[in-house]
Protein backbone atom coordinates (compact mmCIF):
# COMPACT_ATOMS: atom_id res chain seq x y z
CA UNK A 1 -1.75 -28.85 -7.92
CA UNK A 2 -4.23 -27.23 -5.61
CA UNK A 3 -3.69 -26.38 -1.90
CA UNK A 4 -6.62 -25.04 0.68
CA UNK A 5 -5.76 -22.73 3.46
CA UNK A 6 -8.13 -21.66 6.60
CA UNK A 7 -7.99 -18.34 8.61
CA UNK A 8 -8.24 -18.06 12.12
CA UNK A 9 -9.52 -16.21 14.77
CA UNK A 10 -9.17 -12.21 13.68
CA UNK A 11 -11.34 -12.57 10.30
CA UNK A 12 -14.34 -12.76 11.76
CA UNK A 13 -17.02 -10.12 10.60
CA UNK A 14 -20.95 -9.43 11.13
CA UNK A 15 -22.48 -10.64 8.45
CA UNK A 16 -19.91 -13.35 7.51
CA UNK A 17 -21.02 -16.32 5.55
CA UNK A 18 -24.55 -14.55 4.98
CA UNK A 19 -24.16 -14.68 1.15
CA UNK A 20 -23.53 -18.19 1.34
CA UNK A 21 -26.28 -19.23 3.38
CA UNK A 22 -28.79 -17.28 1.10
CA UNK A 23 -27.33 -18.68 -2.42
CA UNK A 24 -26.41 -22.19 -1.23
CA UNK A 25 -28.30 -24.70 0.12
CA UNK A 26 -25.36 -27.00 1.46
CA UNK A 27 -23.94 -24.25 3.25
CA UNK A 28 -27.14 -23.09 4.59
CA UNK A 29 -27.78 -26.66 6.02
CA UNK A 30 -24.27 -26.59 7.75
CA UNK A 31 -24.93 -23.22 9.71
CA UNK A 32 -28.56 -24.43 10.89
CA UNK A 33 -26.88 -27.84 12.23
CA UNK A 34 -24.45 -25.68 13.54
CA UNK A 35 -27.59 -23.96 15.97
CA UNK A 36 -28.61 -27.71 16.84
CA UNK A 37 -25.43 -28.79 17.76
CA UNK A 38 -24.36 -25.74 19.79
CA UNK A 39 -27.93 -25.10 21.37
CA UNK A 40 -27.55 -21.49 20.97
CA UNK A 41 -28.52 -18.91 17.67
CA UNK A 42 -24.94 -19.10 16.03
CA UNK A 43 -26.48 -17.48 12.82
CA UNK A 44 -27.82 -14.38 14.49
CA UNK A 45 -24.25 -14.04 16.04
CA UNK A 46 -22.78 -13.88 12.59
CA UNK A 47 -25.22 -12.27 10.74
CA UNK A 48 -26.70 -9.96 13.58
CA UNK A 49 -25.54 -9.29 16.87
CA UNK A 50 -22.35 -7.40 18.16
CA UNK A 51 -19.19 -7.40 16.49
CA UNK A 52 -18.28 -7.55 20.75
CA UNK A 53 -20.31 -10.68 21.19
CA UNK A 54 -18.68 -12.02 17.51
CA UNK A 55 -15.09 -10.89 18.55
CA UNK A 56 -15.52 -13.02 22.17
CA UNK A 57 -13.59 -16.20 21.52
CA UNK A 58 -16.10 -18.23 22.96
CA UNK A 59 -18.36 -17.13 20.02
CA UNK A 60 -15.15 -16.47 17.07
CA UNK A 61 -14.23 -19.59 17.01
CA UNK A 62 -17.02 -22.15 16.87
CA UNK A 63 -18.17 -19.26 13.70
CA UNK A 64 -15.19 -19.24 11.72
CA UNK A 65 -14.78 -23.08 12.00
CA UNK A 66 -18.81 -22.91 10.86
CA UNK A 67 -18.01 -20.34 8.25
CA UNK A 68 -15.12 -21.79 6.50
CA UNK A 69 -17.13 -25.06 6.48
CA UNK A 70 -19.53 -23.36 4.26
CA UNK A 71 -16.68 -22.23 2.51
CA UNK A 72 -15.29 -25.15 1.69
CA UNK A 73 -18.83 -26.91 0.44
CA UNK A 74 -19.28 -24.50 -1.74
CA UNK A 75 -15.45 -24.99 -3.17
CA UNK A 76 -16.23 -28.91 -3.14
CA UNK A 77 -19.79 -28.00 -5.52
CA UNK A 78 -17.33 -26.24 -7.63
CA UNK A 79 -15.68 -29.78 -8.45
CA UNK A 80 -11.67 -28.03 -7.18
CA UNK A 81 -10.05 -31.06 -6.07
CA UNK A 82 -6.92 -30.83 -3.68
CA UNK A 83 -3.59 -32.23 -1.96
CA UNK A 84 -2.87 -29.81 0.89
CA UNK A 85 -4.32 -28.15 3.16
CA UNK A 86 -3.24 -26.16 6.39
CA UNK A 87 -4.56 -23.60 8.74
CA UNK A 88 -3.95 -20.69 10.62
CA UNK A 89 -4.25 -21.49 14.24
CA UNK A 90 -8.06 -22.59 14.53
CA UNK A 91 -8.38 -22.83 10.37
CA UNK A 92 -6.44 -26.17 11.07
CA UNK A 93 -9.65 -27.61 12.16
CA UNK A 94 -10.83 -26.55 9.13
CA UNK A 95 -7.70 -27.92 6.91
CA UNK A 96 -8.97 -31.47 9.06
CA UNK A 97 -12.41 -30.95 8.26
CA UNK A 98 -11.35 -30.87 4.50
CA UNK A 99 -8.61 -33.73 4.93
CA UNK A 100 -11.84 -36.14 6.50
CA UNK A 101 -10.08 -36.61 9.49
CA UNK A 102 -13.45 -36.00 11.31
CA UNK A 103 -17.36 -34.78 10.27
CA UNK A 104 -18.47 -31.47 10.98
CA UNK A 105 -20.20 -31.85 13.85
CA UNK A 106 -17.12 -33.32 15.62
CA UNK A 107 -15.09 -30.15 14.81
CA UNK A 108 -17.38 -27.76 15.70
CA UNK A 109 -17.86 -29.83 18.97
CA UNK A 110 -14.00 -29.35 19.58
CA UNK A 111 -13.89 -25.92 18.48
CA UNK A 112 -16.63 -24.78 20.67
CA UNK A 113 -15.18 -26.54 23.94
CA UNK A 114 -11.52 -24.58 22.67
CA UNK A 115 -13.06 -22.04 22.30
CA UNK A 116 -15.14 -22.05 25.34
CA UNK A 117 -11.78 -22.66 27.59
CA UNK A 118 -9.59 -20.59 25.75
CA UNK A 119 -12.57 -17.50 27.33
CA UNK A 120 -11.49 -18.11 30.42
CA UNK A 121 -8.42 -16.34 29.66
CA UNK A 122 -10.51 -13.31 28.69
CA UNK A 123 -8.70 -10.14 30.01
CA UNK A 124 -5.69 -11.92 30.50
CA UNK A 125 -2.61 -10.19 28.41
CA UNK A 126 -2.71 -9.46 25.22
CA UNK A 127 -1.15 -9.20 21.58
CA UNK A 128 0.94 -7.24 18.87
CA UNK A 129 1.75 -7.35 15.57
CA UNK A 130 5.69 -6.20 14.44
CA UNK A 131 6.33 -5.41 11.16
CA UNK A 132 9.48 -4.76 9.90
CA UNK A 133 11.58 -6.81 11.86
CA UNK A 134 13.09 -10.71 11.19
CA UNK A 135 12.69 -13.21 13.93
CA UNK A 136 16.02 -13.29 14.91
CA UNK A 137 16.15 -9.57 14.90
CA UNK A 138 13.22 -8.88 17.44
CA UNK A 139 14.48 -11.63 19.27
CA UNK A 140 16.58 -8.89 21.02
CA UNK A 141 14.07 -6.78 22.10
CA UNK A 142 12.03 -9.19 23.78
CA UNK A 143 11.62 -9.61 27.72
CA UNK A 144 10.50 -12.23 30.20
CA UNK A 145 6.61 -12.66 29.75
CA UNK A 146 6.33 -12.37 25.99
CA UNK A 147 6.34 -14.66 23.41
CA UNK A 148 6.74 -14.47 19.46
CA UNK A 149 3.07 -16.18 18.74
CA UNK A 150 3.15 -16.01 15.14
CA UNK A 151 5.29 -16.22 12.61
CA UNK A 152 3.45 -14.75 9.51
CA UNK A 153 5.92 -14.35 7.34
CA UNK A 154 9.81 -13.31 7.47
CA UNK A 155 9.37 -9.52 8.58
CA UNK A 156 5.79 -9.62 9.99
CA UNK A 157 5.27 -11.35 13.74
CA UNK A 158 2.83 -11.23 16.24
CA UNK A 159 3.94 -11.53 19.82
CA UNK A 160 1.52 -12.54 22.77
CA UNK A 161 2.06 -12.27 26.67
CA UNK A 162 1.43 -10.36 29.87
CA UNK A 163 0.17 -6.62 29.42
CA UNK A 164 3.14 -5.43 30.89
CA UNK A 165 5.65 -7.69 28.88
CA UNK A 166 3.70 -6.47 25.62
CA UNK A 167 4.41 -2.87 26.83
CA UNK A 168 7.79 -3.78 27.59
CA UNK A 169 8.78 -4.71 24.09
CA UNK A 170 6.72 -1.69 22.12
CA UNK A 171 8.99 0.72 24.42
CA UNK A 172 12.27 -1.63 23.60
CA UNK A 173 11.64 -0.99 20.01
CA UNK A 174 10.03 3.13 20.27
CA UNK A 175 13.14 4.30 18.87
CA UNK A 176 13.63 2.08 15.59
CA UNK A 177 11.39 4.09 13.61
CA UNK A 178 11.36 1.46 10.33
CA UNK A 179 9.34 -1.07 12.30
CA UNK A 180 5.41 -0.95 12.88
CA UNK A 181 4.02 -2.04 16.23
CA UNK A 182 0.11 -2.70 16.05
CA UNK A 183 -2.06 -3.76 18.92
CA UNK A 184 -4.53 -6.03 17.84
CA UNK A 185 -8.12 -6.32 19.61
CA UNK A 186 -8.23 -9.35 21.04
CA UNK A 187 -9.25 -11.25 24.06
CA UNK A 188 -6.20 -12.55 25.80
CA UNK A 189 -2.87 -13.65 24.62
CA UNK A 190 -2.96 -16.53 22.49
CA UNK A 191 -0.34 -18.75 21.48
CA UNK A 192 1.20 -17.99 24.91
CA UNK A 193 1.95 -19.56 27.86
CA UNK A 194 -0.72 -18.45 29.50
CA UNK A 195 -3.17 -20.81 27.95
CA UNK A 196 -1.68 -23.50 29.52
CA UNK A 197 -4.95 -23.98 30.97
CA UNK A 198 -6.75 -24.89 28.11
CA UNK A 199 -4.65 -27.17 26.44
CA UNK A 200 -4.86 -28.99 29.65
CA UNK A 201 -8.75 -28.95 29.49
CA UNK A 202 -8.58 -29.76 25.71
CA UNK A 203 -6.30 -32.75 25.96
CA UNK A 204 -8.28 -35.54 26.44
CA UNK A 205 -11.24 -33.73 24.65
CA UNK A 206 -8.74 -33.45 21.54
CA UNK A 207 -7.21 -37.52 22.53
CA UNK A 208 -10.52 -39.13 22.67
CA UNK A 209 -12.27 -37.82 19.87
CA UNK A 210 -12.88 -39.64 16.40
CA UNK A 211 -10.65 -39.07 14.08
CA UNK A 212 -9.66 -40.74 10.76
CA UNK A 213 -6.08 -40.70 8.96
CA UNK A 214 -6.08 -37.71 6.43
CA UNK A 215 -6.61 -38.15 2.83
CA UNK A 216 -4.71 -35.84 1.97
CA UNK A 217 -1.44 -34.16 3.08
CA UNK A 218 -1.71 -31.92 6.03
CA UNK A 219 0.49 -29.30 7.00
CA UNK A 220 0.93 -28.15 11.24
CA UNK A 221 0.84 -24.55 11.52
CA UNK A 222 2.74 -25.53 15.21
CA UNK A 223 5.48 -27.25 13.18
CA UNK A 224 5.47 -25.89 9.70
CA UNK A 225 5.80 -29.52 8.52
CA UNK A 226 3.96 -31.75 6.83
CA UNK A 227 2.35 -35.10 9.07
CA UNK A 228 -0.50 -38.18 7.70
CA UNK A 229 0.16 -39.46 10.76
CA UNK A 230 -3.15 -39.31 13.22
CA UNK A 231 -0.94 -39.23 16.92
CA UNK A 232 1.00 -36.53 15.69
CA UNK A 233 -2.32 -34.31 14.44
CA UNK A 234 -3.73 -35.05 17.30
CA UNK A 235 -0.39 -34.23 19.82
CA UNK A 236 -0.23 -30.61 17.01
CA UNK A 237 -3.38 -29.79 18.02
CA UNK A 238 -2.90 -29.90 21.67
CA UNK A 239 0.42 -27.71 21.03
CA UNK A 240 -0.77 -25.15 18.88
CA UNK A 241 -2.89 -23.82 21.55
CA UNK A 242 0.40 -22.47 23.40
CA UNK A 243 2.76 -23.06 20.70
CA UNK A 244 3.67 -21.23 17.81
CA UNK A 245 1.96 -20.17 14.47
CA UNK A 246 4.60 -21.06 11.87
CA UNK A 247 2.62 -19.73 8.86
CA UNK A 248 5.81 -18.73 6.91
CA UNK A 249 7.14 -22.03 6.85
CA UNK A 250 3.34 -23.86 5.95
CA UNK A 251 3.23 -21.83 3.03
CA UNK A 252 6.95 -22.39 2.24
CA UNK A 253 6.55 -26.05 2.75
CA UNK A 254 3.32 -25.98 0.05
CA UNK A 255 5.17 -24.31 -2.70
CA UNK A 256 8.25 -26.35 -2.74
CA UNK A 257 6.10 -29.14 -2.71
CA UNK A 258 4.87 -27.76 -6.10
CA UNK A 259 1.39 -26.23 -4.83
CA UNK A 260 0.36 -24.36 -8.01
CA UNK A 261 -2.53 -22.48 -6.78
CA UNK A 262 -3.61 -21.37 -2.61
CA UNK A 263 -7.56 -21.45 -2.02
CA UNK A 264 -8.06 -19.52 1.14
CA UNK A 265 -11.48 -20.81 2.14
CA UNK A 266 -13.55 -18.98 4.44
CA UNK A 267 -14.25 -15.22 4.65
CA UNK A 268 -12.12 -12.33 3.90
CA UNK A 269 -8.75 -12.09 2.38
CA UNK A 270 -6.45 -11.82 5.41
CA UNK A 271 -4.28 -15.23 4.01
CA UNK A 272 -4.22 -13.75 0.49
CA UNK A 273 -2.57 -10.42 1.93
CA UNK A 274 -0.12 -12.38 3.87
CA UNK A 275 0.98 -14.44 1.64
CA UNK A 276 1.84 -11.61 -0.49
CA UNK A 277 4.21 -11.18 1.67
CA UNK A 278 5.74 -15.03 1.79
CA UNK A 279 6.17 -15.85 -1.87
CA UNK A 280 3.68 -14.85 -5.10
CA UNK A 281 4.07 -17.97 -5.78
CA UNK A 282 2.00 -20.15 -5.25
CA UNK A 283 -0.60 -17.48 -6.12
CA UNK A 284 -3.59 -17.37 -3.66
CA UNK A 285 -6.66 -16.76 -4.34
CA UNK A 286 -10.46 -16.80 -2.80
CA UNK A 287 -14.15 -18.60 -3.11
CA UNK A 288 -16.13 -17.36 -5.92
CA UNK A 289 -19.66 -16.95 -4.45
């Protein structure tokens, strides 16, 4: 049995999907809808401009969702059926996408209106990855301010908040020299509190849009638990946006389900690498191009 995963925003790269869109003509079809939808050169973003302008969530998200897509119709022209899917943070509009809950041109519409509020928060705190410590364990060493924002696996977190909170909790944990503490480059602090503001905005966008019951089973990376149920997609999606990543547990939830094999669909290997660090089983593996 066969389950898809999605990245999220952090594996974008220039030139990402460019292979794709040169060898196959589905995914080369998606990316120039893509430009008609969004009324702006998406496909010079990815394959050309700044890794700045790429990295600016306004412009990450709406070309991962776009990138995985092509990802995914080149993994349907492969004839690899499936029964799960999930995503990490934004790759759940992917996992959606591949579940038929809606077309491509209603994700990307979302995904460019989340991403275009979630910019807002540009500037605004920031992120961290800790390695080395359990949740429970950090959970001593945090302070008002900061969050735990992902939960990757058992000993690797990410933890999102105000500047100074962040700073807070890298001096809280200077002296325990076993445990890694990695600032990541990104544009505000995700998963936090402090997008409150966007999940506002993207309520009724999320609410009113057309949406189909999945045809296949879907896994919340904001619950870790398994839903066919349309409200509660819908209500996970809303959450997720200040809510937690609870990666550990999706994978968790797809093996002991009996997932034999994890297709991470879309560019890079960033799921593969984690999920070494979840279980090797199910194995995970990528998209032959």
């Amino acid at each position: 049995m066969n389950g898809l995963v999605f990245p999220g925003q952090g594996s974008q790269a220039l030139g990402m999907g460019k292979d794709l869109y040169d060898k196959h003509n589905n995914a080369k079809k998606l990316l120039d809808r893509a430009n008609e939808v969004l009324g702006y050169d998406l496909k010079t973003i990815m394959f050309e401009g700044s890794l700045n302008q790429l990295t600016d969530t306004k412009f990450a998200q709406p070309a991962i969702f776009t990138c995985s897509a092509m990802y995914l119709e080149k993994l349907k022209s492969d004839g690899i059926d499936y029964e799960y899917v999930a995503g990490h943070s934004l790759g759940e509009y992917d996992a959606l996408l591949a579940a038929g809950v809606f077309d491509f041109e209603t994700g990307l519409r979302l995904v460019a209106q989340r991403g275009e509020a979630m910019s807002r928060m540009n500037g605004i705190g920031t992120m961290a990855a800790v390695i080395g410590l359990s949740e429970e364990d950090l959970f001593q060493f945090m302070v008002d301010g900061a969050v735990m924002a992902n939960l990757n696996s058992k000993t690797q977190i990410v933890i999102s908040g105000k500047e100074e909170a962040i700073d807070a909790v890298e001096k809280n944990l200077s002296n325990n020299s076993s445990v890694k503490f990695i600032r990541l480059n990104v544009s505000a602090a995700f998963h936090s509190p402090q997008m409150k503001e966007a999940a506002d905005f993207m309520k009724d966008k999320i609410n009113n849009a057309e949406m189909n019951e999945p045809k296949c089973n879907v896994i919340s990376n904001v619950t870790g638990k398994q839903s066919r149920n349309l409200n509660e997609i819908k209500a996970n999606l809303i959450e997720q946006i200040t809510g937690q990543v609870r990666w550990c547990d999706t994978i968790l939830v797809m093996k002991n389900a009996g997932v034999d094999t994890l297709y991470e669909v879309g560019y890079g290997d960033v799921l593969k690498k984690m999920n070494k660090t979840i279980t090797f089983r199910p194995k995970c593996v990528g998209i032959d191009i």
